[in-house]
Protein backbone atom coordinates (compact mmCIF):
# COMPACT_ATOMS: atom_id res chain seq x y z
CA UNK A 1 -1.90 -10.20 4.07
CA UNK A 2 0.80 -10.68 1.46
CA UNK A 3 -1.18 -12.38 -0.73
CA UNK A 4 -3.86 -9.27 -0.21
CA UNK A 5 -0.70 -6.71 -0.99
CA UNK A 6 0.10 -8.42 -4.08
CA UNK A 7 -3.12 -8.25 -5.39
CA UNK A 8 -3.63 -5.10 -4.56
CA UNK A 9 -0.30 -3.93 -6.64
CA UNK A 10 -1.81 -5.96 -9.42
CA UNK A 11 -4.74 -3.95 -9.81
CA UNK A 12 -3.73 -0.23 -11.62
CA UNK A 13 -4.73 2.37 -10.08
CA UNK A 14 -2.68 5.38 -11.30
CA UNK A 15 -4.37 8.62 -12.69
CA UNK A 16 -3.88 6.75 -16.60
CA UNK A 17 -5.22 3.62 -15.58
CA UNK A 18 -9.00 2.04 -16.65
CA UNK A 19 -11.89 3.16 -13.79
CA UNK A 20 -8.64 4.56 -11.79
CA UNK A 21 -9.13 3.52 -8.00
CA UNK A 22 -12.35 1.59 -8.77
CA UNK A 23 -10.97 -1.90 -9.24
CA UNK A 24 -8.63 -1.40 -6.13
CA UNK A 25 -11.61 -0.25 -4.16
CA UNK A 26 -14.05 -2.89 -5.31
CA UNK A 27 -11.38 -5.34 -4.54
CA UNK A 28 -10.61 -4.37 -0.78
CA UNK A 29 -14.47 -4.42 -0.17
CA UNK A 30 -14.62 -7.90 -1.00
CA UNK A 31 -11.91 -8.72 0.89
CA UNK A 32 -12.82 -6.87 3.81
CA UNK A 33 -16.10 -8.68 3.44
CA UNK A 34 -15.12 -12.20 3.61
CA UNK A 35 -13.04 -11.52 6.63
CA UNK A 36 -16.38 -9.87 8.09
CA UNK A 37 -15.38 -6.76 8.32
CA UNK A 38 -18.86 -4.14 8.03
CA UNK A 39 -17.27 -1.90 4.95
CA UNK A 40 -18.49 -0.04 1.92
CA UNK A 41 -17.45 2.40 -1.23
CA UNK A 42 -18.64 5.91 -0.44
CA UNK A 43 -18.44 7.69 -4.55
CA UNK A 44 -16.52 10.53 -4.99
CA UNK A 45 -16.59 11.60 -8.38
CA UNK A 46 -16.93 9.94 -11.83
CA UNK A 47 -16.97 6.56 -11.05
CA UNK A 48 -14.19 6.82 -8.01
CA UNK A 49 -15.30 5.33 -4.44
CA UNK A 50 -13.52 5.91 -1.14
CA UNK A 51 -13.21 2.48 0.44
CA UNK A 52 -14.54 2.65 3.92
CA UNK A 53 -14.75 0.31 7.36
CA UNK A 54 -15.73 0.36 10.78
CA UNK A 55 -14.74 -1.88 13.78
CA UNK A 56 -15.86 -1.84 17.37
CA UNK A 57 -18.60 0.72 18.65
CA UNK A 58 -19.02 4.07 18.62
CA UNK A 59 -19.18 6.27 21.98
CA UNK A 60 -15.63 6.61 22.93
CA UNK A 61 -13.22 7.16 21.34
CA UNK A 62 -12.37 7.14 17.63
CA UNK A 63 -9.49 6.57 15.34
CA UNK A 64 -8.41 6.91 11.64
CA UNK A 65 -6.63 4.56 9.70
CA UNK A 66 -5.90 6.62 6.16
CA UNK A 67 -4.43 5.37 3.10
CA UNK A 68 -4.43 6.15 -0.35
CA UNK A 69 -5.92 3.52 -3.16
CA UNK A 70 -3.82 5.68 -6.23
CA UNK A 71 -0.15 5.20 -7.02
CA UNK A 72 1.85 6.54 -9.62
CA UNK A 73 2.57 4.83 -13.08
CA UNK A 74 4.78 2.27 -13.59
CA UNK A 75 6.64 3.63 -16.33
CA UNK A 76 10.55 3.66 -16.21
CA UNK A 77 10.86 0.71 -13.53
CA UNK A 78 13.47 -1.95 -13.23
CA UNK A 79 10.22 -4.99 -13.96
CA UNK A 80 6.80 -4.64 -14.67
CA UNK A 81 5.51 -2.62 -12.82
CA UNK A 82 2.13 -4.49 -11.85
CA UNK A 83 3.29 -7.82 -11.41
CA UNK A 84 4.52 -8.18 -7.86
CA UNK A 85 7.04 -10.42 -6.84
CA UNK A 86 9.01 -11.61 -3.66
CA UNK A 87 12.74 -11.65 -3.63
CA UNK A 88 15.15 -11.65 -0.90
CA UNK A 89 12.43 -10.88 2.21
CA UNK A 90 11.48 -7.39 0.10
CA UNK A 91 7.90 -7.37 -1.71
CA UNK A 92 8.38 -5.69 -5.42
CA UNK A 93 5.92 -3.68 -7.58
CA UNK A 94 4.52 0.10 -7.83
CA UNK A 95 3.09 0.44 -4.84
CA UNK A 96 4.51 -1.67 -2.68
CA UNK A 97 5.51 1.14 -0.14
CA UNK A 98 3.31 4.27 -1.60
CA UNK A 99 0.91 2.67 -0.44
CA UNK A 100 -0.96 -0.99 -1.24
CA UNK A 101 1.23 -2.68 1.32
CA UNK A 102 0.59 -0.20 4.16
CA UNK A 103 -3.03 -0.54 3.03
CA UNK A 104 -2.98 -4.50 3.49
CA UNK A 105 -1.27 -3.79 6.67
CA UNK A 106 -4.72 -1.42 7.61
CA UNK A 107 -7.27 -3.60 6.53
CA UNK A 108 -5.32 -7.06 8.27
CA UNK A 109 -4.99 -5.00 11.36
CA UNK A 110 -8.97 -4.47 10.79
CA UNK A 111 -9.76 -7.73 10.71
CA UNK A 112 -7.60 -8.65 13.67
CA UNK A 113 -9.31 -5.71 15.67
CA UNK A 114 -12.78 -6.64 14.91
CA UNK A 115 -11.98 -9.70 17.38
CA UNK A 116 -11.40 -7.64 20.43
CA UNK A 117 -13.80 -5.88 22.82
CA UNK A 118 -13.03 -2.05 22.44
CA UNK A 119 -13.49 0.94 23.87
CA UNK A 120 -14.39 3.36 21.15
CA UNK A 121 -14.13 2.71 16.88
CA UNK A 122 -11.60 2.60 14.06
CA UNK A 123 -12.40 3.75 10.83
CA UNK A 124 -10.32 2.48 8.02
CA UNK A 125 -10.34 4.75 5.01
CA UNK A 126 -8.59 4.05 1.67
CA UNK A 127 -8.70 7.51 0.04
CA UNK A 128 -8.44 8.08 -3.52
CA UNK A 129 -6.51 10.68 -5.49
CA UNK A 130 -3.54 11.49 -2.73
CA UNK A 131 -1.35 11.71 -5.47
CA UNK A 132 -2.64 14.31 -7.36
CA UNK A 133 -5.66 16.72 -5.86
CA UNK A 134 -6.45 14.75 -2.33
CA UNK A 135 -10.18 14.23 -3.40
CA UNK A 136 -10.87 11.11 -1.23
CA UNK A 137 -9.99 13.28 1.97
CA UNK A 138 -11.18 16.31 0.88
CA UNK A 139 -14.26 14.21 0.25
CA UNK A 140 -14.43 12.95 3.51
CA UNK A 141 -14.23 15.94 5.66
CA UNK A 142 -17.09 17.25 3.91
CA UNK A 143 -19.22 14.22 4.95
CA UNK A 144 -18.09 15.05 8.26
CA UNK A 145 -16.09 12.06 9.20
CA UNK A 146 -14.09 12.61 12.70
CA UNK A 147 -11.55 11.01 14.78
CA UNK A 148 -9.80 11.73 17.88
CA UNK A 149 -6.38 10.46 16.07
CA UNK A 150 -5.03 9.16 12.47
CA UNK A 151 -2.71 7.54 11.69
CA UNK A 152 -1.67 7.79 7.36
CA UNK A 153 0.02 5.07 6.42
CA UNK A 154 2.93 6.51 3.78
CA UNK A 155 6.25 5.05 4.47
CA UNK A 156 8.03 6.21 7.42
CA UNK A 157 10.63 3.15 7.88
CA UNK A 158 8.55 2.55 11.22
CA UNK A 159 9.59 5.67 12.58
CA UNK A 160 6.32 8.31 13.89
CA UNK A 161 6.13 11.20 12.05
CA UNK A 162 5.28 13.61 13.88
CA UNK A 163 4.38 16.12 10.72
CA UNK A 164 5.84 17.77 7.32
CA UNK A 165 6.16 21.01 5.95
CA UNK A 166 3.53 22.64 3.69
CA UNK A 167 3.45 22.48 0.39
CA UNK A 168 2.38 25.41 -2.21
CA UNK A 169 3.48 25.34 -6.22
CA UNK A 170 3.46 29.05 -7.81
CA UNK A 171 4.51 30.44 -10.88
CA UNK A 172 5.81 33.41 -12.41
CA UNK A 173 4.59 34.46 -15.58
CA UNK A 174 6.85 37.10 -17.67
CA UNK A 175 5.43 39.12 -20.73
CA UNK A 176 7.86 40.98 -23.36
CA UNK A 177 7.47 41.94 -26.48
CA UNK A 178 8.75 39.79 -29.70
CA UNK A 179 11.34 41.42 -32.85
CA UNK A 180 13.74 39.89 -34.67
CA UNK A 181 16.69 39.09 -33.19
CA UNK A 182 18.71 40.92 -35.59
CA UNK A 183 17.34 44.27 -34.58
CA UNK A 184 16.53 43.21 -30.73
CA UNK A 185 16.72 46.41 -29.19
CA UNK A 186 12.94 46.77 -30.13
CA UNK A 187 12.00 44.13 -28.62
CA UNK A 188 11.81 43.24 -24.61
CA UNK A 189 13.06 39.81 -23.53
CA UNK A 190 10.79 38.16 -20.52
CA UNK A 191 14.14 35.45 -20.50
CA UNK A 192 16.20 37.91 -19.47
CA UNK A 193 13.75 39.27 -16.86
CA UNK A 194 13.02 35.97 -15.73
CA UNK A 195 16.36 34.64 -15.42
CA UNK A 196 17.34 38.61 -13.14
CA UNK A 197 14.53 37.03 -10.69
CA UNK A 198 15.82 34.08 -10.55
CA UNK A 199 19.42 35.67 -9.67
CA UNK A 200 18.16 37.92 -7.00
CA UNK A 201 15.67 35.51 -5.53
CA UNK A 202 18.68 32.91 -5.10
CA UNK A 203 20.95 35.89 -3.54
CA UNK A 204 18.73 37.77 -1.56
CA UNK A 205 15.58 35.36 -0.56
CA UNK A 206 16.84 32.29 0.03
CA UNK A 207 18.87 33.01 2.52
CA UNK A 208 15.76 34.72 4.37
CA UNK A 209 14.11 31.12 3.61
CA UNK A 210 16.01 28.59 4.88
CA UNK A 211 16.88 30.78 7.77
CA UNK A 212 13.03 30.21 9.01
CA UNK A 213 13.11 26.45 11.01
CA UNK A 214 10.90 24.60 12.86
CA UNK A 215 12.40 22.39 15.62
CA UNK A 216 10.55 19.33 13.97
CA UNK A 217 9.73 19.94 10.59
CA UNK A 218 13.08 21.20 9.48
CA UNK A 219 13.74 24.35 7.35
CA UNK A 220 11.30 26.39 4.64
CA UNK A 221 12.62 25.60 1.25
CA UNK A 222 12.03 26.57 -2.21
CA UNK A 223 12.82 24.82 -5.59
CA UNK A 224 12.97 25.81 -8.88
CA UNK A 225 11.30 23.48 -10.88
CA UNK A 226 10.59 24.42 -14.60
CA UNK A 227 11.14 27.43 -16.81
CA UNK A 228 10.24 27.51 -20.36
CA UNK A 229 10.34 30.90 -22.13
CA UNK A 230 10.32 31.76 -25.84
CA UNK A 231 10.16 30.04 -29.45
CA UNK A 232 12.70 30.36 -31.64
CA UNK A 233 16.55 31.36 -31.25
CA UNK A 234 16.31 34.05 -33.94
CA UNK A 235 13.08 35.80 -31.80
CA UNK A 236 13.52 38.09 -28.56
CA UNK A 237 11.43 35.56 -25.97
CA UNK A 238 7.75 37.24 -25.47
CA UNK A 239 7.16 35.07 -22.78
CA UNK A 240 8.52 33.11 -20.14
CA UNK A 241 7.28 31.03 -17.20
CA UNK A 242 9.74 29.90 -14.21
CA UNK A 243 7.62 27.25 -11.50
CA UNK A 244 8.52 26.66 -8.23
CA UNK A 245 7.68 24.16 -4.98
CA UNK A 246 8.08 26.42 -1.85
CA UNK A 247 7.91 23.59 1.16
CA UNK A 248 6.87 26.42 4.35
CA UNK A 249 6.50 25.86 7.92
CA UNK A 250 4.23 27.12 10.85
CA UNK A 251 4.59 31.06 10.82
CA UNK A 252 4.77 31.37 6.84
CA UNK A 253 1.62 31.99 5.11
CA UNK A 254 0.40 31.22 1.49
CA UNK A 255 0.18 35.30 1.46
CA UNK A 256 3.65 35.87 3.06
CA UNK A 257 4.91 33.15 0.02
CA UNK A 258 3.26 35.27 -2.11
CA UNK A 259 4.16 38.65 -1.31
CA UNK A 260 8.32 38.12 -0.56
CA UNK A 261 8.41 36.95 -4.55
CA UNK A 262 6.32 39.69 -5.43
CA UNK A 263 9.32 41.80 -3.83
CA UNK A 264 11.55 40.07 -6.29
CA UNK A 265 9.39 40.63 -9.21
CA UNK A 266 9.06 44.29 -8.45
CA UNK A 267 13.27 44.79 -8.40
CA UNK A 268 13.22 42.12 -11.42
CA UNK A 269 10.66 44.61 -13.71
CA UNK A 270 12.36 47.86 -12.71
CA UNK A 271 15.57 46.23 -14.43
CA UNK A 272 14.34 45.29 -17.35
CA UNK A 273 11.11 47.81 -18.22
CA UNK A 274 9.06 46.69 -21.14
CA UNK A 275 8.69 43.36 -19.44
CA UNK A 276 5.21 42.56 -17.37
CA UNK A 277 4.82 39.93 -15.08
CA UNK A 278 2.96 38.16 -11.95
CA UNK A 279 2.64 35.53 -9.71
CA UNK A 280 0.39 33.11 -9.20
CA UNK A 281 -0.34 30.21 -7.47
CA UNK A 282 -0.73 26.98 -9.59
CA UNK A 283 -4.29 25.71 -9.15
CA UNK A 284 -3.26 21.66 -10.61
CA UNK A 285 -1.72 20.73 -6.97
CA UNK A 286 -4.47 21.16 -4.78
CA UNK A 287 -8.42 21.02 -5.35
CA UNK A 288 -10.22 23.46 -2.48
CA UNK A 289 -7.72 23.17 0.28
CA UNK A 290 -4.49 24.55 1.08
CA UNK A 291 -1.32 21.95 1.77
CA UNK A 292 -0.59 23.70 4.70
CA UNK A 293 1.96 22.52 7.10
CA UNK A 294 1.05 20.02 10.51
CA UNK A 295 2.75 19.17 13.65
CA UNK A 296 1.11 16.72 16.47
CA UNK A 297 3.62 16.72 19.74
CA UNK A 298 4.79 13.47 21.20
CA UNK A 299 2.73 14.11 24.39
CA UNK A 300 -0.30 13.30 22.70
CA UNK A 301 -2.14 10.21 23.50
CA UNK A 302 -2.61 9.43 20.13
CA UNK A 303 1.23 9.60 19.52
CA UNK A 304 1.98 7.68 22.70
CA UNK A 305 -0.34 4.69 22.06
CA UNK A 306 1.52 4.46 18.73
CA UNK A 307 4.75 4.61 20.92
CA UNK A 308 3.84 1.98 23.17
CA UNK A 309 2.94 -0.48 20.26
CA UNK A 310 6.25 0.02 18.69
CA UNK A 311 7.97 -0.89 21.59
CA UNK A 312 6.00 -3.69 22.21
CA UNK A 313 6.41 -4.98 18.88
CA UNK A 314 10.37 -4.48 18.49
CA UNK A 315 11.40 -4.41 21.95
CA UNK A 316 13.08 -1.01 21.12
CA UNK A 317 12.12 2.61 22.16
CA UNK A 318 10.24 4.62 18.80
CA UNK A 319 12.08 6.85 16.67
CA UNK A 320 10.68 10.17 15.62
CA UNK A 321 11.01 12.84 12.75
CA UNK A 322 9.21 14.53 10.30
CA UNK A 323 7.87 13.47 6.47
CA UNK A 324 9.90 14.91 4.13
CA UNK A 325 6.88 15.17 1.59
CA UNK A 326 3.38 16.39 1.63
CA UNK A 327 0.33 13.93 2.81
CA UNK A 328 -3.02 13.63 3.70
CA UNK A 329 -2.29 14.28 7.05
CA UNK A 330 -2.64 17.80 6.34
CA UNK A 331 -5.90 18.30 5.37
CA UNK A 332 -7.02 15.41 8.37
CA UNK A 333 -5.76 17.92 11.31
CA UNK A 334 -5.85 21.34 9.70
CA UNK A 335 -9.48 20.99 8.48
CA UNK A 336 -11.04 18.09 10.02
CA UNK A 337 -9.62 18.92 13.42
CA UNK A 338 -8.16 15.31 13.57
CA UNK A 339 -4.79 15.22 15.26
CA UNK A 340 -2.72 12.83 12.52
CA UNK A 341 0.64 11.40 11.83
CA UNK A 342 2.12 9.39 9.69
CA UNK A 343 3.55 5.88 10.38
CA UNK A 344 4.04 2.76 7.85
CA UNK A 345 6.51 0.20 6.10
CA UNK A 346 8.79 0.92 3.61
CA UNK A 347 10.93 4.06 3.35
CA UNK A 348 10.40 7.29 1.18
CA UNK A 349 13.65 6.74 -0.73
CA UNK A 350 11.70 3.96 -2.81
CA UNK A 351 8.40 5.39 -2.95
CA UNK A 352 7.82 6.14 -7.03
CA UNK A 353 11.28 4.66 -7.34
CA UNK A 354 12.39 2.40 -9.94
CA UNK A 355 12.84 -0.40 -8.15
CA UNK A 356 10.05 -0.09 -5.38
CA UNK A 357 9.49 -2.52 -2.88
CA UNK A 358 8.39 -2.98 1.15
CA UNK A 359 10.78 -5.27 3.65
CA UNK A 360 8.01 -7.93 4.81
CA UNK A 361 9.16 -7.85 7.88
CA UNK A 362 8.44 -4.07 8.43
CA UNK A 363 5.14 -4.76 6.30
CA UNK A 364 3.98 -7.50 8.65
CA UNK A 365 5.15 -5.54 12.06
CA UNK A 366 3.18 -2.58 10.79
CA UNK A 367 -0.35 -4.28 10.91
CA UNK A 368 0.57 -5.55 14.60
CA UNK A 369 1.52 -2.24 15.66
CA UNK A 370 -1.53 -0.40 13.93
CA UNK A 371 -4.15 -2.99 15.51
CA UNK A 372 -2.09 -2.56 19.13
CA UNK A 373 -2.03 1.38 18.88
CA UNK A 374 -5.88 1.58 18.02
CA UNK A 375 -6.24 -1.28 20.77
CA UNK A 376 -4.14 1.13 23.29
CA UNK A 377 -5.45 4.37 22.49
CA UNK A 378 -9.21 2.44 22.51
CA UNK A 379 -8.91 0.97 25.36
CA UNK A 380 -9.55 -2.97 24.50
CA UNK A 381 -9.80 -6.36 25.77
CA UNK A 382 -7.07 -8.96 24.48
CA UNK A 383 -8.15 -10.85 21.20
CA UNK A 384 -10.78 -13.21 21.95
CA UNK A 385 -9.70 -17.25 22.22
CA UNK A 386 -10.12 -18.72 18.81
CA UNK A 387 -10.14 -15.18 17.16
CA UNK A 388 -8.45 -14.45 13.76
């Protein structure tokens, strides 16, 4: 399996990279072949394959094993990026954590689960494009794929996740009107409109925002990201554009988002009249569905399988919390109506990190406690004598 994880970091599969996912993809097929392992590349788009597998039988139950085949790229790290190394009982490269180790963790714990007599299926699906628009999972709920439970394997320090917050990028657009700055009382600055939202949103939104909490998933939040107005200093600014991340939480909506800045831009444009402006949502973070938030309860057989495999693994009771990004997970349970989590090696503090890397130890537990949790929430037989 470490040998699998290294070569998996080895192959680049960032959005600049040569074929993108393909050579990852084509890679884990054969891999998953020679350990026997029935398995094959369902296309997405322009040249860009899902990498799929299927243990055990179907008629019971099912369960999802979901990982993404993209990373980031390597630029700006401590090494090179794509040449993994071992040092002090921590694997190194991009990836490592976000995700090619949790995927060699999924595909070992395939091949170890192939050997036992189960009571239902686990599908293993390495997903393309996480990082950017979500197109492998998009892609797969619109073949229909199903599951009873999934688990997504982003780092989680071995903790279950139970869910995140959703996650929606908007912008507001501001429109003036240019003159010389030497007679600027004819013109109509969209800076200084834009930076009166930005005042009154911090003083009299936020506050409204992070009041809103969920008991799991924490408190909504909004960030101001970028803001870029204007093209010379001697020119009243024409334009400006400020872009935010609002992270929401069950009883928000993309419209509510929506409509509490549009309050802010109304107050904002009554200020400063000459000035237009709007908001919109930023179409480059999502491709058809919404990042809406998602919350599975610990009660849920899913969650308690994965429970009962941690503990048998480290002897200690499971920790729980919530994701502090956006994942797959998401789209799994809101749209597929496939109750998901997310549980794997590594923590979230390294993930696109300069120096990135996976404790083995936590690498190697995880693909013992993802082949017991399937094996538990299955129902299953004991690995067969002289299995893998």
């Amino acid at each position: 399996m470490l040998d699998l994880a290294k070569d998996l970091i080895s192959l680049e599969s960032h959005s600049h990279a040569p074929g993108r996912e393909q050579l990852c993809a084509e890679y884990g097929l054969q891999w998953l072949r020679r350990h026997g392992v029935a398995c094959h590349l369902a296309w997405v788009e322009d040249g860009r394959p899902n990498l799929m597998a299927r243990v055990g039988a179907p008629g019971g139950r099912r369960l999802m094993l979901n990982g993404h085949l993209d990373t980031i790229g390597g630029a700006g790290m401590d090494f090179p990026a794509f040449e993994p190394f071992v040092e002090a009982g921590r694997l190194y490269g991009r990836g490592a954590c976000d995700m090619k180790g949790p995927l060699a963790a999924m595909m070992a714990a395939m091949v170890d689960l192939q050997d036992r007599e189960l009571g239902g299926e686990v599908l293993f699906a390495g997903v393309i494009g996480e990082e950017e628009r979500s197109e492998g999972t998009e892609a797969l709920l619109r073949a229909g794929e199903a599951a009873d439970f999934c688990m997504v394997g982003e780092p989680s320090d071995l903790q279950i996740h139970l869910g995140h917050r959703g996650l929606e990028w908007l912008e507001i657009r501001f429109h003036g009107v240019a003159a010389h700055s030497g007679a600027a009382e004819r013109g109509h600055s969209a800076i200084t409109a834009a930076t009166t939202f930005v005042e009154l949103t911090e003083r009299h939104l936020r506050p409204r925002i992070e009041a809103r909490r969920h008991p799991v998933l924490g408190a909504s939040a909004i960030n101001w990201g970028v803001i870029q107005g204007g093209h010379q200093p001697s020119v009243v600014a024409p334009d400006c554009t400020v872009q935010l991340d609002r992270r929401w939480i069950p009883g928000e909506s993309i419209a509510s988002l929506v409509g509490e800045l549009e309050e802010m831009l109304e107050v904002s444009l009554r200020l400063h009249p000459g000035v237009r402006g709007e908001v919109r949502r930023m179409p480059s973070g999502m491709l058809t569905l919404d990042h809406v938030p998602t919350y599975v309860p610990a009660e849920h057989p899913g969650v308690r399988a994965l429970a009962a495999a941690i503990r048998q693994e480290t002897g200690e009771q499971p920790a729980y919390g919530r994701f502090p990004a956006w994942t797959d997970a998401s789209l799994l349970h809101s749209y597929g109506n496939i109750p998901s989590v997310v549980f794997g090696p590594g923590s979230i503090d390294k993930a696109h990190s300069a120096d990135e890397y996976v404790p083995l130890d936590a690498l190697f537990s995880a693909a013992r406690i993802y082949a017991e949790a399937a094996a538990l929430f299955l129902g299953a037989s004991p690995p067969r004598e002289g299995g893998r």
